[in-house]
Protein backbone atom coordinates (compact mmCIF):
# COMPACT_ATOMS: atom_id res chain seq x y z
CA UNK A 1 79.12 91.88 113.73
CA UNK A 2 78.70 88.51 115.21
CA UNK A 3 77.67 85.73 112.65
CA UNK A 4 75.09 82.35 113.55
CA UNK A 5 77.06 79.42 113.88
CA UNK A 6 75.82 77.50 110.34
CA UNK A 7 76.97 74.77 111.87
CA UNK A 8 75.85 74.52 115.99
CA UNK A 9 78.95 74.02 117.25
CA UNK A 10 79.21 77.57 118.64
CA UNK A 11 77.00 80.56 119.48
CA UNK A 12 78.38 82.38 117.07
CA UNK A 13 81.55 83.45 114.98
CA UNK A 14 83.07 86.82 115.70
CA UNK A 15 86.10 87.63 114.42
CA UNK A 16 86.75 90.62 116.87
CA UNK A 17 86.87 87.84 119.74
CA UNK A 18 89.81 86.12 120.69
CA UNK A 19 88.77 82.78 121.05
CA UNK A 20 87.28 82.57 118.14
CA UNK A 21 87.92 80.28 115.56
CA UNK A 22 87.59 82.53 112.58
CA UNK A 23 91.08 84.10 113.28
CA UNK A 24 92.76 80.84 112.32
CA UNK A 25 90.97 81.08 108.86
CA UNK A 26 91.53 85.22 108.51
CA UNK A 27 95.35 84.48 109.37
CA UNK A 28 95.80 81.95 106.64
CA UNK A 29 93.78 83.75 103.97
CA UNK A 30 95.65 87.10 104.96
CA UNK A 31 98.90 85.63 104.32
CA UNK A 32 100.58 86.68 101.34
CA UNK A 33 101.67 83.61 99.70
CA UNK A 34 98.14 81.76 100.51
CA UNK A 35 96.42 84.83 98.58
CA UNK A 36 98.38 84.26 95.41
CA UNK A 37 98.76 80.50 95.45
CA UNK A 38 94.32 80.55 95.58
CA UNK A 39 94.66 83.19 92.92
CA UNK A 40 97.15 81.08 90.54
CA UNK A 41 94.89 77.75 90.86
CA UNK A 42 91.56 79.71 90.15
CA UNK A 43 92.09 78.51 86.52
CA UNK A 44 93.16 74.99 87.19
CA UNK A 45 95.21 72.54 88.81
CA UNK A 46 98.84 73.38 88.45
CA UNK A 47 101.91 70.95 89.56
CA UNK A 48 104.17 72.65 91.98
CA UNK A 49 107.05 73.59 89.80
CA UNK A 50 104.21 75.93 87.79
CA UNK A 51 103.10 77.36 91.18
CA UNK A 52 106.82 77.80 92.27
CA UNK A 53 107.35 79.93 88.71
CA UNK A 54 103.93 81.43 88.84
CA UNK A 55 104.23 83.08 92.39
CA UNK A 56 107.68 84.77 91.69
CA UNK A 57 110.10 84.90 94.68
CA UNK A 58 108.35 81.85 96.64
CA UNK A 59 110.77 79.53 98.19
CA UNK A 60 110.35 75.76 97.76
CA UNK A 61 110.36 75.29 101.75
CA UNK A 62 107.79 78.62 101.95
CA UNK A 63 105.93 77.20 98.51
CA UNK A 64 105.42 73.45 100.61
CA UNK A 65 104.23 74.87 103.95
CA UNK A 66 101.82 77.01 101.91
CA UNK A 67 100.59 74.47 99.92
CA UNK A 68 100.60 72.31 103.10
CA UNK A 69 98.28 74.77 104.67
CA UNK A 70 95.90 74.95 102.56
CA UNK A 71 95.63 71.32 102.28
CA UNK A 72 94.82 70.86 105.64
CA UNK A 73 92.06 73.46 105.83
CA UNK A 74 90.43 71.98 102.56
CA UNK A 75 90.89 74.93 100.63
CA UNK A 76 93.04 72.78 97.93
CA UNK A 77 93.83 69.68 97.08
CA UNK A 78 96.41 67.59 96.29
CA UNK A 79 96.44 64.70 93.93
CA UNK A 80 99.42 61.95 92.85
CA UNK A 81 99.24 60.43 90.00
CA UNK A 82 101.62 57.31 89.82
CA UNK A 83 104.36 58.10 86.63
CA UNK A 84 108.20 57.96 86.78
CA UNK A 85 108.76 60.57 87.49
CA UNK A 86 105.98 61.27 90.08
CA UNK A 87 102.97 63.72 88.75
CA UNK A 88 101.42 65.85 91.68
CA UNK A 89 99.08 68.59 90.88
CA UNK A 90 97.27 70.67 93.46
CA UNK A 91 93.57 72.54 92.90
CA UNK A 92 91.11 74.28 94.91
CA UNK A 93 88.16 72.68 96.39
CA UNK A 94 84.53 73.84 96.32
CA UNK A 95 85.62 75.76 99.44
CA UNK A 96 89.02 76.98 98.01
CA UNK A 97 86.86 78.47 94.92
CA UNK A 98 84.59 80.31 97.67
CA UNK A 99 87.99 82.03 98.99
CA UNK A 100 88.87 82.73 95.75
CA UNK A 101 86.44 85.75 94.73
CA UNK A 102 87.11 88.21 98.10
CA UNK A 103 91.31 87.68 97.68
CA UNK A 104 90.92 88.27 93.49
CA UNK A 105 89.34 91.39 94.82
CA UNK A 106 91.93 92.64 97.44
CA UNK A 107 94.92 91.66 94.64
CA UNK A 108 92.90 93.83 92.23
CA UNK A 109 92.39 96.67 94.78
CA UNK A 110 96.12 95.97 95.42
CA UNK A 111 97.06 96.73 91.99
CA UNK A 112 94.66 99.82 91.29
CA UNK A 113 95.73 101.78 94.27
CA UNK A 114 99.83 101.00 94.14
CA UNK A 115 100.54 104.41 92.90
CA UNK A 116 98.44 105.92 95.90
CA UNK A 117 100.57 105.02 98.46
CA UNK A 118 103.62 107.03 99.45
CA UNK A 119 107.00 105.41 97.79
């Protein structure tokens, strides 16, 4: 179902069409690694060595495109504080936090419904 363009740039946003925009946003949020990186910074900012131990089997090349990602679609940010040795810490934006709620739902629906799928 089509949605109004908030805003006025297009017609409208519909997924289902292939020009559209919105696949660009449902293709990051759909990936794996961007679903559990938003899910680990709901609580906080974390530095990237937490994230890299938080989201278990992450690569530090995979972790940094992620991360990079995100970034550039304002869903996170990422701040540098000046120390020896350097202090970065990364946390979701006001539009990050929006994303948040729908993926802690599918990782929760994830979890509940493991044991119905075939092994």
């Amino acid at each position: 179902m089509p949605i109004d363009c908030a805003s006025g740039d297009h017609d409208e946003h519909d997924v289902y069409a292939a020009l559209c925009p919105c696949r660009g946003i449902l293709d990051l949020l759909a990936n794996k690694w961007s679903a559990l990186a938003i899910g680990a910074l709901e609580d906080g900012p974390l530095r990237f060595g937490e994230l890299q131990r938080r989201l278990e089997g992450i690569s530090p090349k995979v972790l940094t495109q992620t991360l990079r990602r995100l970034e550039d679609s304002a869903l996170l940010t990422r701040t540098v504080y000046p120390a020896v040795p350097l202090h970065v810490e990364y946390a979701l934006t006001e539009l990050g936090l929006s994303a948040a709620e729908p993926l802690a739902g599918m990782r929760a629906w994830a979890e509940r419904n493991l044991d119905r799928f075939p092994a």
